[in-house]
C-alpha atoms as a PDB file:
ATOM      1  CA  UNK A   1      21.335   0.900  -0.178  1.00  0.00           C
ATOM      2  CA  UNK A   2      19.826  -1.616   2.376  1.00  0.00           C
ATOM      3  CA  UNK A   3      20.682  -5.149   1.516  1.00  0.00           C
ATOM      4  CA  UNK A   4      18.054  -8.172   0.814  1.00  0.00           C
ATOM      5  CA  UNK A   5      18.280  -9.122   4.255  1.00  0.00           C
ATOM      6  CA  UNK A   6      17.977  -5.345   5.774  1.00  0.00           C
ATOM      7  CA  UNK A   7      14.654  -5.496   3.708  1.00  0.00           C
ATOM      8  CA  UNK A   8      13.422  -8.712   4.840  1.00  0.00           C
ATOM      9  CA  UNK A   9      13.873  -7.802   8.398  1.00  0.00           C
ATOM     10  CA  UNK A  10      12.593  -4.567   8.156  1.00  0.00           C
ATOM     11  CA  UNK A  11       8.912  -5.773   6.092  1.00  0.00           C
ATOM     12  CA  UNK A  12       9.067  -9.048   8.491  1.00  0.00           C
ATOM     13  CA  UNK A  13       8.767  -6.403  11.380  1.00  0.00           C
ATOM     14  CA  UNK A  14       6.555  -3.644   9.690  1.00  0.00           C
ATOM     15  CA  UNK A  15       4.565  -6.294   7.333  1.00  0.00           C
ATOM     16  CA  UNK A  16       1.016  -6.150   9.358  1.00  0.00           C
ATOM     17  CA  UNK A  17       1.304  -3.074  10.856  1.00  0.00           C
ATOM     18  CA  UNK A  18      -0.034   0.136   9.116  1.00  0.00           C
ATOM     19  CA  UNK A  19       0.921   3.301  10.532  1.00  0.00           C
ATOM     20  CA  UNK A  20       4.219   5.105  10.512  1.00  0.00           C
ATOM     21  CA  UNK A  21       5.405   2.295   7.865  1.00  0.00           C
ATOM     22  CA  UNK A  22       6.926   5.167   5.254  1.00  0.00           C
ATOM     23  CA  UNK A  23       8.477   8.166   7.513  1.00  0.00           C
ATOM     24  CA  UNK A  24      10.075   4.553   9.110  1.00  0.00           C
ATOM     25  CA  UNK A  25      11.187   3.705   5.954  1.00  0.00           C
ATOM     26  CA  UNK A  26      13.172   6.900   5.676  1.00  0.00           C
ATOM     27  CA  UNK A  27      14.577   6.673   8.867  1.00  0.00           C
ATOM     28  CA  UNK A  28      15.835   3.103   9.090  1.00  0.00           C
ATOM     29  CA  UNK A  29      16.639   2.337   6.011  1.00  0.00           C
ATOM     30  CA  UNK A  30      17.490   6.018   4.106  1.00  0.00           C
ATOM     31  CA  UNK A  31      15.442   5.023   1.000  1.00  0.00           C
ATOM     32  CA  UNK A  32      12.308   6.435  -0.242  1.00  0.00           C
ATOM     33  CA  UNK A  33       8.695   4.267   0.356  1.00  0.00           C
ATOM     34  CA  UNK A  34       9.100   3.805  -3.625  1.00  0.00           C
ATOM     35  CA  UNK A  35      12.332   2.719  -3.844  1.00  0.00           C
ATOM     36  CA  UNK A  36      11.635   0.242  -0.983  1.00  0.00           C
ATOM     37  CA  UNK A  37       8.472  -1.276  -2.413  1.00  0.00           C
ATOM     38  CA  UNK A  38      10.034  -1.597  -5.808  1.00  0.00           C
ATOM     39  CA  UNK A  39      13.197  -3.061  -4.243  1.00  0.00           C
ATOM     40  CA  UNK A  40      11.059  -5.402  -1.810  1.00  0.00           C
ATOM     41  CA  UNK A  41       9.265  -6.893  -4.747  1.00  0.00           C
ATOM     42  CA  UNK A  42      12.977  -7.804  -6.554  1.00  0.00           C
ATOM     43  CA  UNK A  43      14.054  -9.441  -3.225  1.00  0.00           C
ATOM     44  CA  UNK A  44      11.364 -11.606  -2.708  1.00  0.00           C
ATOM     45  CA  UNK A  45      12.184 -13.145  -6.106  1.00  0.00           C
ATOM     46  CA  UNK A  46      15.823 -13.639  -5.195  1.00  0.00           C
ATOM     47  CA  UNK A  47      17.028 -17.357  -3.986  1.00  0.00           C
ATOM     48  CA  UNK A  48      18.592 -14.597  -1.085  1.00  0.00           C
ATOM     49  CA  UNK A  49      15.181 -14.058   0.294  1.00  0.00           C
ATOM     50  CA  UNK A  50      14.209 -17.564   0.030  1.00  0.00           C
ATOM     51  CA  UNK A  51      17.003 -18.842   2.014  1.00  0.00           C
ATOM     52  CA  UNK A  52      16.725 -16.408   4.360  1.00  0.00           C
ATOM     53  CA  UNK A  53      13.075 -16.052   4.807  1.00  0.00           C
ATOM     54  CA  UNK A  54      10.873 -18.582   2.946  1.00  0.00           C
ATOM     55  CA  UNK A  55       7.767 -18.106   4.382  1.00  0.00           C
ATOM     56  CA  UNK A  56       7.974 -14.216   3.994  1.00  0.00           C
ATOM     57  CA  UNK A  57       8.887 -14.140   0.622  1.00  0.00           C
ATOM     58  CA  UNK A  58       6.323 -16.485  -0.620  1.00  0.00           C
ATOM     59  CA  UNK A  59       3.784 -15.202   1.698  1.00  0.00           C
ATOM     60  CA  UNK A  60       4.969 -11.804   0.166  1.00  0.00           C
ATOM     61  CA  UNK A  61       4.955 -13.350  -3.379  1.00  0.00           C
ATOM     62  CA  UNK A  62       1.332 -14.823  -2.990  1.00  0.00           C
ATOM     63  CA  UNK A  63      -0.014 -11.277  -1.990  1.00  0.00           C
ATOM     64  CA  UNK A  64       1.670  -9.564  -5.237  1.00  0.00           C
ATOM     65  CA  UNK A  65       0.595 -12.190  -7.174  1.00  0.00           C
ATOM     66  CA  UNK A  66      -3.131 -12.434  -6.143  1.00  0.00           C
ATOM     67  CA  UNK A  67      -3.187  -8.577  -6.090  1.00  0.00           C
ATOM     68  CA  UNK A  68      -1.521  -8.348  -9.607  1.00  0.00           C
ATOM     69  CA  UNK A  69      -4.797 -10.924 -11.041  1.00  0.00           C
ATOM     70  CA  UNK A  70      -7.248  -8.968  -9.263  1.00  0.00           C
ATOM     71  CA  UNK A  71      -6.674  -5.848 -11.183  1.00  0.00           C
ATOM     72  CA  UNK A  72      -8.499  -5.548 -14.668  1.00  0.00           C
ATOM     73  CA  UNK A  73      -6.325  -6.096 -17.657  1.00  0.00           C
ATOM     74  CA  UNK A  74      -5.327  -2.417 -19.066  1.00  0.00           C
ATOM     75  CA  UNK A  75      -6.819  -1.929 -22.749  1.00  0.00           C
ATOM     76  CA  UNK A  76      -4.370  -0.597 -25.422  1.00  0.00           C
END
């Protein structure tokens, strides 16, 4: 399981570019896309990530966030 900063180097590297991003995924870090989206979006939140890399994770955090408000509210 790659750790915070294995993530944060690998989206810092991968972040603008598009294609290739999930068989790289695989290769480099032996995780599934899923599991590395879901696991990006925990370390960006961790005082880890901001230590390490404060403008990625709150450039990553700003994204997520404005991305999370754009999409309509699901009805029950």
């Amino acid at each position: 399981m790659p750790t915070v900063s294995e993530i944060l180097d690998f989206e810092e590297r991968w972040g603008v570019h598009s294609g290739g991003k999930e068989s790289a995924i695989i290769r480099e870090l032996g995780i599934s896309p899923v599991r590395y989206y879901r696991d990006l979006n925990r370390a960006i939140d961790t005082r880890e990530a901001l230590k390490l890399r404060p403008m990625l994770a709150g450039r990553l955090r700003r994204i997520r966030d404005q991305r999370r408000h754009a999409r309509p509210a699901l009805s029950a």
